[in-house]
C-alpha atoms as a PDB file:
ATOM      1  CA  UNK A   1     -10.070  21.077 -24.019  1.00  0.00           C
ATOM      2  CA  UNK A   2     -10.758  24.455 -25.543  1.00  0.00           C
ATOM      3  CA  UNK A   3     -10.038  23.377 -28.968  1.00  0.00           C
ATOM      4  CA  UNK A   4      -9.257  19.359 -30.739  1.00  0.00           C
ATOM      5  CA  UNK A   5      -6.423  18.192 -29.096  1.00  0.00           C
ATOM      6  CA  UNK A   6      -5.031  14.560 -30.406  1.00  0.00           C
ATOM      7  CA  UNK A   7      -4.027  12.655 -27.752  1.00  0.00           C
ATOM      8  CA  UNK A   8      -1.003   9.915 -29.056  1.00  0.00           C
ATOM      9  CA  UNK A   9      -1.218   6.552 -27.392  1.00  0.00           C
ATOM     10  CA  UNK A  10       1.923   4.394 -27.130  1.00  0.00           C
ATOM     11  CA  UNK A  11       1.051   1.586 -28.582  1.00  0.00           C
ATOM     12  CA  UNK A  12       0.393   4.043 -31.765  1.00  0.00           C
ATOM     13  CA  UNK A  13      -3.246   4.844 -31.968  1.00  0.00           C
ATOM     14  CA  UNK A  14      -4.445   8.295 -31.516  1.00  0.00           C
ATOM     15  CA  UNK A  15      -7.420   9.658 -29.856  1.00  0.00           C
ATOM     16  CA  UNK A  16      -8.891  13.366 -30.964  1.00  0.00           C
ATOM     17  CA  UNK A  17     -10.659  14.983 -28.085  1.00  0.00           C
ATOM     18  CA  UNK A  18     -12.931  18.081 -29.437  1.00  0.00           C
ATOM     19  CA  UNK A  19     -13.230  21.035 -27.430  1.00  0.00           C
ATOM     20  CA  UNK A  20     -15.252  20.407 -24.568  1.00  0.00           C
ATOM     21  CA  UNK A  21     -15.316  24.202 -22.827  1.00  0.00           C
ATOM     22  CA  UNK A  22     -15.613  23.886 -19.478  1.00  0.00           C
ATOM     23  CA  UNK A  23     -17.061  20.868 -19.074  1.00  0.00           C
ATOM     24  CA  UNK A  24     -15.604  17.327 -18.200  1.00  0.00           C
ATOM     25  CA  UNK A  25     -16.564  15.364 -20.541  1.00  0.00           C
ATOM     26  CA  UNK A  26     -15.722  11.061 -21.652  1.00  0.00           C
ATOM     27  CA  UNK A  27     -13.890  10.693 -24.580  1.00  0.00           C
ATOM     28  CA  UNK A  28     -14.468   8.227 -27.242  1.00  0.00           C
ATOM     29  CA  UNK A  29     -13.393   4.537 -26.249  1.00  0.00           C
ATOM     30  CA  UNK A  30     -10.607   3.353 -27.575  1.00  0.00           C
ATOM     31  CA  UNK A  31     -10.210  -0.978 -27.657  1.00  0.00           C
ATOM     32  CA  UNK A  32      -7.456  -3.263 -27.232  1.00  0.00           C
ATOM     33  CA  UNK A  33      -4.716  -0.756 -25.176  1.00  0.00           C
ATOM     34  CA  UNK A  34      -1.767  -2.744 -23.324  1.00  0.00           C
ATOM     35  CA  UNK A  35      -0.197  -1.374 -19.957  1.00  0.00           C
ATOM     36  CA  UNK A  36       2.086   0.233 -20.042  1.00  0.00           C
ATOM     37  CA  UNK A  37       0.619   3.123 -21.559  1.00  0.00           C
ATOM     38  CA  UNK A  38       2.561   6.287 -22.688  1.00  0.00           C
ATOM     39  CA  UNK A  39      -0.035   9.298 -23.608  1.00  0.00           C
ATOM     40  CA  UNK A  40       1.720  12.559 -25.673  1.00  0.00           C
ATOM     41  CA  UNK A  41      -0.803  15.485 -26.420  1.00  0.00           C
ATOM     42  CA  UNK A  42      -0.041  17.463 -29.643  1.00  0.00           C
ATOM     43  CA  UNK A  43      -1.281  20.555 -28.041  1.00  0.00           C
ATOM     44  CA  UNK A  44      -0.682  20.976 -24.205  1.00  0.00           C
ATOM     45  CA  UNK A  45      -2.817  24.646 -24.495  1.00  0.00           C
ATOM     46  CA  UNK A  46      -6.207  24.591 -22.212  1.00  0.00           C
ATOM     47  CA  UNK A  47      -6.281  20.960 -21.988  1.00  0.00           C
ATOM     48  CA  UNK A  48      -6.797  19.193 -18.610  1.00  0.00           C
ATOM     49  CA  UNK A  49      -7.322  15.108 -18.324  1.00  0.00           C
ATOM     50  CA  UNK A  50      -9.658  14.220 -15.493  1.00  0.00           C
ATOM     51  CA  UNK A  51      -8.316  10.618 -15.718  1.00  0.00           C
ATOM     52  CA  UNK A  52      -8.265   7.603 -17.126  1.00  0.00           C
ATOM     53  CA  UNK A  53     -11.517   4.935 -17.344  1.00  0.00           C
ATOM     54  CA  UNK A  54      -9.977   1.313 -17.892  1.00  0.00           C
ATOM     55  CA  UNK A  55     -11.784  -1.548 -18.330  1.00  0.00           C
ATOM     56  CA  UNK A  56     -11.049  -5.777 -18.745  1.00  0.00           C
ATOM     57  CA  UNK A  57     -11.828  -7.405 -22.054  1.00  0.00           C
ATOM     58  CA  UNK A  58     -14.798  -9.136 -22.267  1.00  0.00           C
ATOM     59  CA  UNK A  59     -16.796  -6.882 -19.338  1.00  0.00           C
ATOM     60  CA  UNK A  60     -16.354  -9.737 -16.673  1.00  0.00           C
ATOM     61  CA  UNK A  61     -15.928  -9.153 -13.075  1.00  0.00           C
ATOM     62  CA  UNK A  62     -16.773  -5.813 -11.256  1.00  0.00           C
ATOM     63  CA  UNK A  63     -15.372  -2.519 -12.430  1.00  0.00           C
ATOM     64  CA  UNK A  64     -14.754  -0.056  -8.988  1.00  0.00           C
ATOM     65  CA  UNK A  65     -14.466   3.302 -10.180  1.00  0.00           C
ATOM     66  CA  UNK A  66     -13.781   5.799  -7.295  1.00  0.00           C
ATOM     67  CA  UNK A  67     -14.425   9.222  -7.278  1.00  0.00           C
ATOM     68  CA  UNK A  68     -13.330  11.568  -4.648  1.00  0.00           C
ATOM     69  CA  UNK A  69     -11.833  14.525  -2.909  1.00  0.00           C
ATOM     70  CA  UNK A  70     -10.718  15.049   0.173  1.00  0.00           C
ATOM     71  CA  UNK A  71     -12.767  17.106   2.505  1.00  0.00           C
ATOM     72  CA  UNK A  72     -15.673  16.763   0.253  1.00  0.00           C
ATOM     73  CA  UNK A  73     -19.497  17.250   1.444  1.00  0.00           C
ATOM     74  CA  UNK A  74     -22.137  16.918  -0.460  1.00  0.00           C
ATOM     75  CA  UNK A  75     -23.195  20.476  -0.883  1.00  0.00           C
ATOM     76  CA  UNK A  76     -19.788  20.261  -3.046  1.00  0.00           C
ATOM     77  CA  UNK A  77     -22.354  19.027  -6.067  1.00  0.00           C
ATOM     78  CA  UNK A  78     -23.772  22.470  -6.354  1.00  0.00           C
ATOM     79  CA  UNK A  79     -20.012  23.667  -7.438  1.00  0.00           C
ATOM     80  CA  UNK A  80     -19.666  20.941 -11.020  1.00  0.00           C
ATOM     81  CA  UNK A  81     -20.527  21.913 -13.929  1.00  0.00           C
ATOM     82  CA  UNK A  82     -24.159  21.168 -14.674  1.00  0.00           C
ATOM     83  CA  UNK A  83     -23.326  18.465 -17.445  1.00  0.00           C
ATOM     84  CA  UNK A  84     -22.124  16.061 -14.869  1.00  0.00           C
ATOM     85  CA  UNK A  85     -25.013  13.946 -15.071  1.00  0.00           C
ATOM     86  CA  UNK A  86     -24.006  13.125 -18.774  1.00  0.00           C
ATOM     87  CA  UNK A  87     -21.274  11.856 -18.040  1.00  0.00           C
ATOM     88  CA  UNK A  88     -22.706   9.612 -15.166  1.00  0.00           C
ATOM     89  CA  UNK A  89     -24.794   8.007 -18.203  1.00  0.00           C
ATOM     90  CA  UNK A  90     -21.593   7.241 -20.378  1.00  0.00           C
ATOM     91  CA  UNK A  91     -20.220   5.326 -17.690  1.00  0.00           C
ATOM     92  CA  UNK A  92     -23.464   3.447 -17.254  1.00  0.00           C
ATOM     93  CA  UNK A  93     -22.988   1.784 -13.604  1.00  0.00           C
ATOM     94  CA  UNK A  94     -25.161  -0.750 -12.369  1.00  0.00           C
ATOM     95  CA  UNK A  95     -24.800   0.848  -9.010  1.00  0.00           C
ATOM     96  CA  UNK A  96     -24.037   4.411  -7.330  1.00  0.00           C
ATOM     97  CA  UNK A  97     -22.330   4.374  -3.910  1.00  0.00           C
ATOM     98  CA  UNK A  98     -22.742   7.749  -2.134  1.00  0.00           C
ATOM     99  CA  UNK A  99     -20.566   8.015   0.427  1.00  0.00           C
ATOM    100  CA  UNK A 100     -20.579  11.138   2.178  1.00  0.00           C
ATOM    101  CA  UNK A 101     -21.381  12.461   6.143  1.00  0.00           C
ATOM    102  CA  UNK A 102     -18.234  12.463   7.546  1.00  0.00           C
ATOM    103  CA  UNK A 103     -17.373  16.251   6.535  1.00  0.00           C
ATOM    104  CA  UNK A 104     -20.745  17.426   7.200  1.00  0.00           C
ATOM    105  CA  UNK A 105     -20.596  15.998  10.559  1.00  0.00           C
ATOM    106  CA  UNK A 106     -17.700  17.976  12.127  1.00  0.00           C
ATOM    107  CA  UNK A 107     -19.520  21.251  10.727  1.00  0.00           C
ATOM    108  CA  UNK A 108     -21.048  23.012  14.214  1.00  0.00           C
ATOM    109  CA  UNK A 109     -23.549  24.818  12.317  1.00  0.00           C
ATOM    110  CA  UNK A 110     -24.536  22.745   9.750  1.00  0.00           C
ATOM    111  CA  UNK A 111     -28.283  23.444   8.628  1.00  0.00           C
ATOM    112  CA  UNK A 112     -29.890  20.321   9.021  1.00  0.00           C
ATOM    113  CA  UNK A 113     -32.992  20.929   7.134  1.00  0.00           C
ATOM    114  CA  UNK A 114     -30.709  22.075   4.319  1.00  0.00           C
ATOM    115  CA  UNK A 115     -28.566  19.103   4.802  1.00  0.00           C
ATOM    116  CA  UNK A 116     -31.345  16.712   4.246  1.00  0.00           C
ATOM    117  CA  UNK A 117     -33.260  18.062   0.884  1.00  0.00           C
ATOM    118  CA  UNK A 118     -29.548  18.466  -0.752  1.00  0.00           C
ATOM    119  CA  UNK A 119     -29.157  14.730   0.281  1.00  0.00           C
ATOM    120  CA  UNK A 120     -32.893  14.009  -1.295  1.00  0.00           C
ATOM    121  CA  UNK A 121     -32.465  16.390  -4.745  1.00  0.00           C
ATOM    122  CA  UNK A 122     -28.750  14.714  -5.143  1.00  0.00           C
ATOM    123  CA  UNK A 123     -29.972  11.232  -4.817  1.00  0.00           C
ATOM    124  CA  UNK A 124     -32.693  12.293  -7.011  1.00  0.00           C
ATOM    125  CA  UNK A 125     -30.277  13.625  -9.829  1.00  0.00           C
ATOM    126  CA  UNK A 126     -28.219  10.095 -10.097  1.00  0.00           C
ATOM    127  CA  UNK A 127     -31.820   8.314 -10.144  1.00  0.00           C
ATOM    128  CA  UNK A 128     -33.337  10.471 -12.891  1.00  0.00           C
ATOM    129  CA  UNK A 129     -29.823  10.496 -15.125  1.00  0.00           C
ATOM    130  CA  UNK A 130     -29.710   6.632 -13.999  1.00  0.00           C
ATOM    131  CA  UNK A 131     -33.067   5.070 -13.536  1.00  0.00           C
ATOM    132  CA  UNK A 132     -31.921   1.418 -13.823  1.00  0.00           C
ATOM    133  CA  UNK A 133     -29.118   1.544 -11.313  1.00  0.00           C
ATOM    134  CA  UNK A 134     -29.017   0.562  -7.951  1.00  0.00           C
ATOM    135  CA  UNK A 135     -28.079   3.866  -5.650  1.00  0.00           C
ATOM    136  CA  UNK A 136     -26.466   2.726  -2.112  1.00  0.00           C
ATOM    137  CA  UNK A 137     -25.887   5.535   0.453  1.00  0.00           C
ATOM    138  CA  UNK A 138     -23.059   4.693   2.738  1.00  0.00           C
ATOM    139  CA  UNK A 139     -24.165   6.134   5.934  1.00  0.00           C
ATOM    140  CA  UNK A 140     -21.056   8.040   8.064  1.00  0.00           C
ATOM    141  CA  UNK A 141     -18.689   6.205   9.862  1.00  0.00           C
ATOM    142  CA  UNK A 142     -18.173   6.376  13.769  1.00  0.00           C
ATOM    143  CA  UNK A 143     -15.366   8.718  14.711  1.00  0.00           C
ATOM    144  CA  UNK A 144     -13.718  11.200  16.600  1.00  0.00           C
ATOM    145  CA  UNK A 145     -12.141  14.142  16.995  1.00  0.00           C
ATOM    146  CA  UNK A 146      -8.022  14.070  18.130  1.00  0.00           C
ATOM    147  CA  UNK A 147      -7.916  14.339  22.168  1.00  0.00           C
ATOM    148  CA  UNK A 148      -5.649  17.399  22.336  1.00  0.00           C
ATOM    149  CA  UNK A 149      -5.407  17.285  25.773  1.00  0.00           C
ATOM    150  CA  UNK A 150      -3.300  14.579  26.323  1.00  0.00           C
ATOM    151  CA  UNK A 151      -5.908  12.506  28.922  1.00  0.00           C
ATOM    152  CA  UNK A 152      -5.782   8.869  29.097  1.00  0.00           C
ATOM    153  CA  UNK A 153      -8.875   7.986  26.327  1.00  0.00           C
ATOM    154  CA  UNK A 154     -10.307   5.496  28.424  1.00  0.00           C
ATOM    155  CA  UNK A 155     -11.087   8.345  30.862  1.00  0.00           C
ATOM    156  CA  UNK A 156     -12.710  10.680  28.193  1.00  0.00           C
ATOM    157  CA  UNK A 157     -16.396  10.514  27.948  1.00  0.00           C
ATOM    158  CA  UNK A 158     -16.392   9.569  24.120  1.00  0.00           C
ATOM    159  CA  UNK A 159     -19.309  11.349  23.453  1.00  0.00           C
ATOM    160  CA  UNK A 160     -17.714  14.383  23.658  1.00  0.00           C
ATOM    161  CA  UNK A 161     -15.193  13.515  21.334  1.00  0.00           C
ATOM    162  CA  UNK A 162     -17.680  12.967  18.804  1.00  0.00           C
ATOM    163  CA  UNK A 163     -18.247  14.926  15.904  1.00  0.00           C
ATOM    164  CA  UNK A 164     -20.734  17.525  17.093  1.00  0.00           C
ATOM    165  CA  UNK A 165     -23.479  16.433  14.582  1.00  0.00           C
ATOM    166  CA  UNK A 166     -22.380  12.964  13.662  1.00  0.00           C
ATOM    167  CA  UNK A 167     -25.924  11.341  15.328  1.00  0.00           C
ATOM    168  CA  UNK A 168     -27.902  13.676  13.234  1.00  0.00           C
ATOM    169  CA  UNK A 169     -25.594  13.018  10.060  1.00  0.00           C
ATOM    170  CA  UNK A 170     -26.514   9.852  10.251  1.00  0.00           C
ATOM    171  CA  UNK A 171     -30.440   9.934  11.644  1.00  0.00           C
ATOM    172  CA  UNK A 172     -31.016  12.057   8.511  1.00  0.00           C
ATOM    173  CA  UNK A 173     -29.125   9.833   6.345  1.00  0.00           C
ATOM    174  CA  UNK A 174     -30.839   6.583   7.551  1.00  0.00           C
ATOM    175  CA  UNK A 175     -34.204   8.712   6.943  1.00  0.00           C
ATOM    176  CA  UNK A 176     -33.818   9.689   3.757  1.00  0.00           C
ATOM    177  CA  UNK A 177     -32.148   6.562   2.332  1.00  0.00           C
ATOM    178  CA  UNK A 178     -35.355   5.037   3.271  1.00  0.00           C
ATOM    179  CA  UNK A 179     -37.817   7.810   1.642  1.00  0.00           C
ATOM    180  CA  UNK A 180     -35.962   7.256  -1.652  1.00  0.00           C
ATOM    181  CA  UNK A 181     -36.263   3.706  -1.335  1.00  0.00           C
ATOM    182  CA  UNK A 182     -32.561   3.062  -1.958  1.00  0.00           C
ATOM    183  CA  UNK A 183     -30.274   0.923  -0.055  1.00  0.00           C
ATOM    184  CA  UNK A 184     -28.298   1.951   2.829  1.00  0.00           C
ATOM    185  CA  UNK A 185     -25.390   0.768   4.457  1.00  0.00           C
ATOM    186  CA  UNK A 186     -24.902   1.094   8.865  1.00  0.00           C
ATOM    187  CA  UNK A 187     -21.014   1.694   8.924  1.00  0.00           C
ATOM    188  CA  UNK A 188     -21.035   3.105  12.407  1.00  0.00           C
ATOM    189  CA  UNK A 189     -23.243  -0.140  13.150  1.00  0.00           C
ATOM    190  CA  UNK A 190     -20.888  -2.365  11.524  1.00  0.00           C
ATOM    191  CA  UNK A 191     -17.760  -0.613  13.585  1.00  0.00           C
ATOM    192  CA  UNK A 192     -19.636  -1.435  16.812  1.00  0.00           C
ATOM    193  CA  UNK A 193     -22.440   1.225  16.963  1.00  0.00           C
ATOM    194  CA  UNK A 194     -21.770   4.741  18.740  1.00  0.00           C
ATOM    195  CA  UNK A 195     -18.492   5.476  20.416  1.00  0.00           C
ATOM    196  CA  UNK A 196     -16.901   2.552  18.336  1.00  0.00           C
ATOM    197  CA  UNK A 197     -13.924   4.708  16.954  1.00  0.00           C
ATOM    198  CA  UNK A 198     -12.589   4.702  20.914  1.00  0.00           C
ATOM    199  CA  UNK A 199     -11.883   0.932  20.841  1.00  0.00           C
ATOM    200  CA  UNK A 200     -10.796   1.094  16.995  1.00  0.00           C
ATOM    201  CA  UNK A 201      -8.499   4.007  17.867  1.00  0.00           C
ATOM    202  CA  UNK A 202      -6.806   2.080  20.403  1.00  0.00           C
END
């Protein structure tokens, strides 16, 4: 929000977001809301709402909150706005899942040297705004790309199908995960190691 903006729950409380600039930023919490909830802004001008944080009474159980976009890699990082980390803290997680790869796999000329320090300074960034929390890189999943020629798949050499720098992805990944001492997750193992996707896709 560019300037206060109340925000009028349904249930009759009101929450006053201050102007934030550009930056995303956590409002306030506010206790004891019921669902449904019905939100009315008093002024719609320059305000944008990332989304809603919900959470149980009592703090019991495990909280997932999700985070993504479509397409995303994790160069993407370099693009939001530098407060970011800030509001990381607010939400104070016990544990960070990075999952990323995928995106940066299908890229032909993706730098890998690059590739692997952004991977290093980003899982650096959640440590130092989050020094307590457990960070657990997912590493990419097996896959592969669509067979466009119309060939029976069990006659396609699946390698070839494969995301051109899915191994490396995933090498570099595994490497770094271990360099930063934080854990790491096989998915591509757990699918059935390389060329998995072909029996999955089936």
């Amino acid at each position: 929000a560019s300037r206060e903006n109340r925000v009028q729950l349904g249930d009759g409380k009101s929450l006053f977001l201050n102007s934030s600039g550009s930056d995303w930023v956590l409002s306030k919490p506010v206790s004891n809301i019921y669902l449904p909830l019905e939100i009315t802004l008093k002024n719609r001008a320059d305000f944008s709402l990332g989304g809603l944080y919900l959470t149980a009474s009592g703090n019991s159980g495990v909280i997932y909150s999700a985070s993504g976009v479509n397409g995303a890699t994790q160069m993407d990082w370099d693009k939001w706005a530098p407060s970011w980390p800030k509001s990381l803290q607010a939400l104070a997680p016990d544990m960070v899942v990075l999952a990323y790869g995928s995106n940066e796999a299908t890229h032909p000329k993706l730098d890998l040297a690059d590739y692997r320090a952004t991977l290093t300074r980003n899982i650096q960034t959640v440590r130092q705004a989050l020094p307590d929390a457990v960070i657990l890189l997912l590493g990419a999943p097996d896959s592969m790309r669509a067979n466009k020629a119309g060939k029976n798949r069990a006659q396609i050499n699946c390698r070839t199908q494969q995301p051109v720098n899915l191994s490396n992805v995933i090498e570099i990944q595994r490497a770094v995960a271990r360099k930063e001492k934080t854990l790491f997750w096989g998915w591509q193992d757990y699918m059935g190691g390389v060329c998995s996707m072909q029996k999955w896709n089936r």
